[in-house]
N, C-alpha and C. Protein backbone atom coordinates (compact mmCIF):
# COMPACT_ATOMS: atom_id res chain seq x y z
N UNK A 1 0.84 -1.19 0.00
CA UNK A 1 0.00 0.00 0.00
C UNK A 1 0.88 1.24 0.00
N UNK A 2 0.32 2.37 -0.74
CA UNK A 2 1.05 4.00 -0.64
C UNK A 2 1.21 3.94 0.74
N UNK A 3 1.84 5.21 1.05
CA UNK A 3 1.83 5.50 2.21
C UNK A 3 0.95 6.08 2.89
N UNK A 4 0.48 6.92 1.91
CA UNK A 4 -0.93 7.96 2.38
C UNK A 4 -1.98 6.78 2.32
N UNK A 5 -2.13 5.80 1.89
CA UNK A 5 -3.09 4.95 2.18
C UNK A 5 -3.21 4.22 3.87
N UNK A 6 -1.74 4.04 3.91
CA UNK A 6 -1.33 3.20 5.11
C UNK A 6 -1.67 4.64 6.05
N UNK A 7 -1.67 6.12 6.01
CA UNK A 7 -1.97 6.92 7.14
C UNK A 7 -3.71 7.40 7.04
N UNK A 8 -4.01 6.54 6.22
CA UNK A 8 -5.65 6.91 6.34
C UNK A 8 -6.33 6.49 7.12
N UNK A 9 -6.01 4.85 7.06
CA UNK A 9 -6.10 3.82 7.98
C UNK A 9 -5.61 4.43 9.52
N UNK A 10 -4.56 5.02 9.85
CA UNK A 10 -4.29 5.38 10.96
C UNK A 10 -5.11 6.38 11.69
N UNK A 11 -5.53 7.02 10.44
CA UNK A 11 -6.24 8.40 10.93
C UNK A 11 -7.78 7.61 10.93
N UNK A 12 -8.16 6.66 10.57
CA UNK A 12 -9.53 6.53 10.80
C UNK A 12 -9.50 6.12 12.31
N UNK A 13 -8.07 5.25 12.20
CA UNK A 13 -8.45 4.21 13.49
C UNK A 13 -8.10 5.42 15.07
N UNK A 14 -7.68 6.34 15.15
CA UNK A 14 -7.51 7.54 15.61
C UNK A 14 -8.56 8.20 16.07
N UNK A 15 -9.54 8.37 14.46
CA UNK A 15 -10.71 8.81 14.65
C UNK A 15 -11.84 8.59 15.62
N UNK A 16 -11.97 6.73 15.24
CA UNK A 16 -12.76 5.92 15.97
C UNK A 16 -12.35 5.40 17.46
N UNK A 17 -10.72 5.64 17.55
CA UNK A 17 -10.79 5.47 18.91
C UNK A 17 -11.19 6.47 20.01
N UNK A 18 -11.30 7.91 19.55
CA UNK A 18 -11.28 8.85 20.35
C UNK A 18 -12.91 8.68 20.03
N UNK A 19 -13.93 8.44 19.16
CA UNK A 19 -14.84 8.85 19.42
C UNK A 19 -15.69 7.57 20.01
N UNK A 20 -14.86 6.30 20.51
CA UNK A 20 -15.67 5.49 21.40
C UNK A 20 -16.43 4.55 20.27
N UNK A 21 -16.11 4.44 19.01
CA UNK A 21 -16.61 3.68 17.86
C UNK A 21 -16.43 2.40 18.03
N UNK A 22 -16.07 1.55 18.50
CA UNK A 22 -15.72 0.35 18.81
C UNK A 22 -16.18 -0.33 17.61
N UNK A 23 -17.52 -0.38 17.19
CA UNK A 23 -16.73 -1.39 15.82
C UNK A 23 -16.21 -0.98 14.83
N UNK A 24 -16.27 0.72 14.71
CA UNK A 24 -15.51 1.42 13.60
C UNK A 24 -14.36 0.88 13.80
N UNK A 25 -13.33 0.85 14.61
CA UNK A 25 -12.47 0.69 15.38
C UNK A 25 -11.70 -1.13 14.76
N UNK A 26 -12.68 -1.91 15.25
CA UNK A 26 -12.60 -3.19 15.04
C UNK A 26 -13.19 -3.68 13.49
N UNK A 27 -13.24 -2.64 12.83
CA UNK A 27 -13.77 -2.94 11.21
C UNK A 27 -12.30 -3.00 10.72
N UNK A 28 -11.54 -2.05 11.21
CA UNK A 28 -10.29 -1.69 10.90
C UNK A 28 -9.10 -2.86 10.63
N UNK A 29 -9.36 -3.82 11.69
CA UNK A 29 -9.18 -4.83 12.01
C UNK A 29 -9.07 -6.57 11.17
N UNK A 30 -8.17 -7.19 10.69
CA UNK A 30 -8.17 -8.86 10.22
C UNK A 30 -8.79 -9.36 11.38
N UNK A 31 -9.54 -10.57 10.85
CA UNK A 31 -10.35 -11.44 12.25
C UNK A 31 -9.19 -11.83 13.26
N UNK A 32 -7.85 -12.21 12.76
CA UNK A 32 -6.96 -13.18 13.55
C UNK A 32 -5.91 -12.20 14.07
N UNK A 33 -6.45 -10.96 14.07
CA UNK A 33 -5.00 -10.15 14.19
C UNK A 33 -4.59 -9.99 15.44
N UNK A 34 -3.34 -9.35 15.98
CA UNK A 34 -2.51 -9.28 17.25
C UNK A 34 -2.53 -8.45 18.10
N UNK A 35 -2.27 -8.06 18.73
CA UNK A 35 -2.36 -6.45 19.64
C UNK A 35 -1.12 -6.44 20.87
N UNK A 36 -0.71 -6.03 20.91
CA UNK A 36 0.36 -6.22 21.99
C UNK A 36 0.09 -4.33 22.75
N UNK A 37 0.39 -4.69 23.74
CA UNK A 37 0.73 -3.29 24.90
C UNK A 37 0.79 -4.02 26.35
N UNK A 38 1.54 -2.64 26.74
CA UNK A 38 2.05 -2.84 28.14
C UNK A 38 0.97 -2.76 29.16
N UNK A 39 -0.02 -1.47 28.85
CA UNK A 39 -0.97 -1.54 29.64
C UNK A 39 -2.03 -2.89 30.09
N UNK A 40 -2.07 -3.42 28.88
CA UNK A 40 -2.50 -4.92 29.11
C UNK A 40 -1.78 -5.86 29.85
N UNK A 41 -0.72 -5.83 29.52
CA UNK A 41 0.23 -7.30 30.16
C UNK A 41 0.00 -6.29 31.94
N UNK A 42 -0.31 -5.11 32.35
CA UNK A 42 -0.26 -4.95 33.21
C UNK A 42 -1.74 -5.10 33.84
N UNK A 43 -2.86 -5.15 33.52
CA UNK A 43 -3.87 -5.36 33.85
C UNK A 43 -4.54 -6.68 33.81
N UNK A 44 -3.42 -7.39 32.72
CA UNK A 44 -4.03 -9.09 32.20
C UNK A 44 -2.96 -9.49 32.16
N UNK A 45 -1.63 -9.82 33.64
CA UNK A 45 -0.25 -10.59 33.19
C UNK A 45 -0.20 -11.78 32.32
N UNK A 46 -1.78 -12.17 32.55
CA UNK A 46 -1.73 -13.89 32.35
C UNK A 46 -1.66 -13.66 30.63
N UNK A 47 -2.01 -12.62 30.26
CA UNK A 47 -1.89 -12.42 28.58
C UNK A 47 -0.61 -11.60 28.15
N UNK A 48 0.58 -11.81 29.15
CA UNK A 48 1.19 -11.36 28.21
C UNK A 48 1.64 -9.83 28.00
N UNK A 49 0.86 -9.23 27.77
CA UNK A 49 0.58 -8.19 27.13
C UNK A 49 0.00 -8.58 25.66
N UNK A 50 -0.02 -9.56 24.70
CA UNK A 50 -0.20 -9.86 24.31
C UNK A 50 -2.01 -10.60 23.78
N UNK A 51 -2.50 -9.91 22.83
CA UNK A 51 -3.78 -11.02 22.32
C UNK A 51 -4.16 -10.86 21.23
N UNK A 52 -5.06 -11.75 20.73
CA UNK A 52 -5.91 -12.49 19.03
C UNK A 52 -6.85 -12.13 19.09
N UNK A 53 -7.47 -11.93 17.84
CA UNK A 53 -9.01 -12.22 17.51
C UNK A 53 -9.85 -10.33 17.82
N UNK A 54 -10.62 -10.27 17.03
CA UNK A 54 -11.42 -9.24 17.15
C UNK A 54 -12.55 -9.28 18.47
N UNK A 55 -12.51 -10.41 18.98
CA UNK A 55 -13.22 -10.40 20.34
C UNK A 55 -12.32 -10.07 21.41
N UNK A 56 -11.27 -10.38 21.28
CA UNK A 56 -10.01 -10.19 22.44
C UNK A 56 -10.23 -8.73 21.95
N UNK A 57 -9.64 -8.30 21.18
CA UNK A 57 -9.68 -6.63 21.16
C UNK A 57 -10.82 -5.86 21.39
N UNK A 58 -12.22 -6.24 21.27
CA UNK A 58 -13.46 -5.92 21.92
C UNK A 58 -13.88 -5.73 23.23
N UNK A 59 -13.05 -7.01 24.04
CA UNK A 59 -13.46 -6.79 25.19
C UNK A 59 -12.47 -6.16 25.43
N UNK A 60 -10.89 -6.09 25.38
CA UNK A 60 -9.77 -4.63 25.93
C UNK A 60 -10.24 -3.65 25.72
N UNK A 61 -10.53 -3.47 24.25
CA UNK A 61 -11.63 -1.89 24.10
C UNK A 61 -12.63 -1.20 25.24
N UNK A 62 -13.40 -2.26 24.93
CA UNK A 62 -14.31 -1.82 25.44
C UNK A 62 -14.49 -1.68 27.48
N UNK A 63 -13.57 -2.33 28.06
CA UNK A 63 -13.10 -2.27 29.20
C UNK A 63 -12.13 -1.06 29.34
N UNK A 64 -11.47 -0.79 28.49
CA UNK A 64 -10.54 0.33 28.62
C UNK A 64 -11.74 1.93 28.45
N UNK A 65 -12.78 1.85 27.55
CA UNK A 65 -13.82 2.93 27.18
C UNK A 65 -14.55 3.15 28.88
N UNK A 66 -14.91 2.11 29.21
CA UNK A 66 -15.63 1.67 30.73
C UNK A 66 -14.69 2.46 31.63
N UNK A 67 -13.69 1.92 31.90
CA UNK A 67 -13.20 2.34 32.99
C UNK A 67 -12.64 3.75 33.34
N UNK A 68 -12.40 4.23 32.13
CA UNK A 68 -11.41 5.10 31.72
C UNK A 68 -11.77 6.21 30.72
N UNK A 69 -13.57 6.98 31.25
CA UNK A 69 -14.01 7.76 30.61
C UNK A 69 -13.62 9.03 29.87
N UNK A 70 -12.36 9.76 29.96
CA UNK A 70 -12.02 10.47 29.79
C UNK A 70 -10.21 10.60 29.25
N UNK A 71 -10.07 8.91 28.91
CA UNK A 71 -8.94 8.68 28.02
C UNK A 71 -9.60 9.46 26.42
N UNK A 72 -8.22 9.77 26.17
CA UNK A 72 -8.02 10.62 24.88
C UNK A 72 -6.62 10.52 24.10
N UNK A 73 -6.32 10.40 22.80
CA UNK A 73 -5.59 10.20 22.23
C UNK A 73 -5.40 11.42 21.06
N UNK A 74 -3.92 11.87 21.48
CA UNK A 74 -3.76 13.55 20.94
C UNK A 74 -2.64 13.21 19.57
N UNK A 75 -3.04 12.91 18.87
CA UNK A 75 -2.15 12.68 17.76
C UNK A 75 -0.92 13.13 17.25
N UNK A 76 0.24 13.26 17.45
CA UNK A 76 1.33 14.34 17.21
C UNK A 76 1.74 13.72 15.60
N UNK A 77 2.12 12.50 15.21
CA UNK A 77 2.39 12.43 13.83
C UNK A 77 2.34 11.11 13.03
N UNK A 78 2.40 11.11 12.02
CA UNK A 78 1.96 9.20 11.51
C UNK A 78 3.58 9.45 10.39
N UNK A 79 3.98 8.62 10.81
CA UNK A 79 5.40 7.91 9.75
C UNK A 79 4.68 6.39 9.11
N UNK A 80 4.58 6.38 7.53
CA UNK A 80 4.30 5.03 7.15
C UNK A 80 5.16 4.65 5.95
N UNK A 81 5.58 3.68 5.43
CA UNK A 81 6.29 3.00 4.80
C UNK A 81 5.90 1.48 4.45
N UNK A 82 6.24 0.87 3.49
CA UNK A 82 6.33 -0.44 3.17
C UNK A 82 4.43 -1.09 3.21
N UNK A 83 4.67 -1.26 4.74
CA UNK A 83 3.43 -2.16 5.01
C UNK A 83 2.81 -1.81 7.09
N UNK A 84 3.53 -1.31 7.11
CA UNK A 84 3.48 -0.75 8.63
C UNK A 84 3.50 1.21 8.48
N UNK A 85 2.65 1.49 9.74
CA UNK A 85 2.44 3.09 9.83
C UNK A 85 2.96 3.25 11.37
N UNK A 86 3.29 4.23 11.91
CA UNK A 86 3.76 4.40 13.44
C UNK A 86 3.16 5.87 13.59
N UNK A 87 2.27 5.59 14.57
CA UNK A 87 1.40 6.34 15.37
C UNK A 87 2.25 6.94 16.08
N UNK A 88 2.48 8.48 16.51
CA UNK A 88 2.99 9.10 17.59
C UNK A 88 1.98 9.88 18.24
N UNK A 89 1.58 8.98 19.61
CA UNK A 89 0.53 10.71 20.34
C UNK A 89 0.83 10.26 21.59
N UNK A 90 -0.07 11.34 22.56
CA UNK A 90 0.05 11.58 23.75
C UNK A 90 -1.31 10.79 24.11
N UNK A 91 -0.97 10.04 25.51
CA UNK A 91 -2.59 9.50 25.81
C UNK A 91 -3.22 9.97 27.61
N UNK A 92 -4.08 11.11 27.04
CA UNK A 92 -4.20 12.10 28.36
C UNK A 92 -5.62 11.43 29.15
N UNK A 93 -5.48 11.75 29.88
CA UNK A 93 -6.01 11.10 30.93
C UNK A 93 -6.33 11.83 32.13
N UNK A 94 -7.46 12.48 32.30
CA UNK A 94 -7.90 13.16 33.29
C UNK A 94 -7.60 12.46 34.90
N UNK A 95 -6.82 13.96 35.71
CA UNK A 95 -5.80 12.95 36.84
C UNK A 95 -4.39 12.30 36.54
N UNK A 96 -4.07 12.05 35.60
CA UNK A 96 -3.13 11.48 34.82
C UNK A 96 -2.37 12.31 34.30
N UNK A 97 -0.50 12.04 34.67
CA UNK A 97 0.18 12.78 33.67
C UNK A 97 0.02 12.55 32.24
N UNK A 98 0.40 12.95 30.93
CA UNK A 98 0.29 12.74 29.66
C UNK A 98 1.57 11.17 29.56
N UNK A 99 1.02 10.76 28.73
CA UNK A 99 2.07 9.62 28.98
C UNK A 99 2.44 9.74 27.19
N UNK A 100 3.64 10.05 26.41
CA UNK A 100 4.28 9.47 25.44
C UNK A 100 3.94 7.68 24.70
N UNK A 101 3.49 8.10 23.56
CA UNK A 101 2.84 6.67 22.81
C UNK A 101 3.45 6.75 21.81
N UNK A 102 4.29 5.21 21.45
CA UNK A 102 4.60 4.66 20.17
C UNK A 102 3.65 3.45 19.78
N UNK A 103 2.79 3.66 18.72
CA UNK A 103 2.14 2.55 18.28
C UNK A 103 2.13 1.86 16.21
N UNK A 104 2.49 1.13 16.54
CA UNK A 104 2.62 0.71 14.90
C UNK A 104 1.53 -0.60 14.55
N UNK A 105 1.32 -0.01 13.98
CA UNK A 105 0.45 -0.85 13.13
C UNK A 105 0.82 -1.44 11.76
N UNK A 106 0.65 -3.06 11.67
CA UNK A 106 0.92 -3.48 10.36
C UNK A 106 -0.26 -3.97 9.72
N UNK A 107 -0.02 -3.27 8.20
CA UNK A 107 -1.66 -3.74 7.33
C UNK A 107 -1.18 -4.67 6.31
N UNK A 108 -2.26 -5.36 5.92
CA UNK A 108 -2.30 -6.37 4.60
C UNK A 108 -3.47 -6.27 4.54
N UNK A 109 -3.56 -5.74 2.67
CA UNK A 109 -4.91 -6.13 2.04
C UNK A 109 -5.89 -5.39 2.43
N UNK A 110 -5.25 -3.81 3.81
CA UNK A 110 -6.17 -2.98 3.77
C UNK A 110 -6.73 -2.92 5.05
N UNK A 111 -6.24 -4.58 5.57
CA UNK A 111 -6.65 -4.25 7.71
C UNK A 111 -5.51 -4.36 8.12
N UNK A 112 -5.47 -3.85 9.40
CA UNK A 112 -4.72 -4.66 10.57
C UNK A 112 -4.19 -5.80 10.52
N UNK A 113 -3.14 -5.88 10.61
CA UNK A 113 -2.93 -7.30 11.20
C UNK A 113 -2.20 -7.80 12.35
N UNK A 114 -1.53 -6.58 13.30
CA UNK A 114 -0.65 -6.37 14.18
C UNK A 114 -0.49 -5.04 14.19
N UNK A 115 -0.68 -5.04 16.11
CA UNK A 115 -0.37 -3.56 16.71
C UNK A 115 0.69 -3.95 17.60
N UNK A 116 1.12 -2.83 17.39
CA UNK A 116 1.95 -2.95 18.89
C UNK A 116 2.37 -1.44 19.72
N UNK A 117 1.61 -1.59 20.87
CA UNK A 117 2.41 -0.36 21.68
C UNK A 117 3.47 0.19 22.44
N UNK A 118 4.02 1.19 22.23
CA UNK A 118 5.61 1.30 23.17
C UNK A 118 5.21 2.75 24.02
N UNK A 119 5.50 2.59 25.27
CA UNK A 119 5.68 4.08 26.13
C UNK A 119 6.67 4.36 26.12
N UNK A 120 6.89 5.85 26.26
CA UNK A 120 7.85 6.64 26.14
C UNK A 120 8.36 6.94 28.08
């Protein structure tokens, strides 16, 4: 894919995460795809950080939307290339310092097929 294709995709999935879209969100998405973050392996050790499937990412979603009404994702810039895009934003959090986000996403064929998150 172009590159501006691979940051459209970023910017939708951006879109839909800040506005609580959850299946916009998970349309975005291959059925079998990956997700990795820290915040998970810290809330779910037993996973890892690590999980599959558009239901695994449904229920993190949607537990993370629940708990955490006033998470927000401030976009600072999208780098894409090849077959992967890298998300740079801030993820603010009312009460919460701003915390530094690296997230990349790899597409085939137009979804997801692997995320992965890094804190700064």
């Amino acid at each position: 894919m172009e590159p501006e294709q691979l940051k459209a995709i970023a910017n939708q999935w951006m879109e839909h995460f800040n506005d609580r879209n959850l299946d916009g969100l998970l349309d975005l998405y291959h059925p079998q795809a990956t997700h990795y973050s820290p915040k998970l392996k810290q809330r779910q050790p037993e996973t890892n950080g690590l999980i599959q499937g558009k239901e695994a990412l449904r229920a993190w979603w949607q537990d993370a939307f629940t708990r955490l009404p006033t998470l927000y994702y401030d976009l600072e810039r999208l780098t894409a290339s090849d077959d992967r895009v890298l998300m740079e934003y801030k993820r603010q959090l009312r009460g919460e310092a701003d915390l530094l986000v690296a997230e990349v996403l790899r597409i085939d064929s137009g979804l997801i097929i692997e995320s992965r998150v890094y804190h700064g």
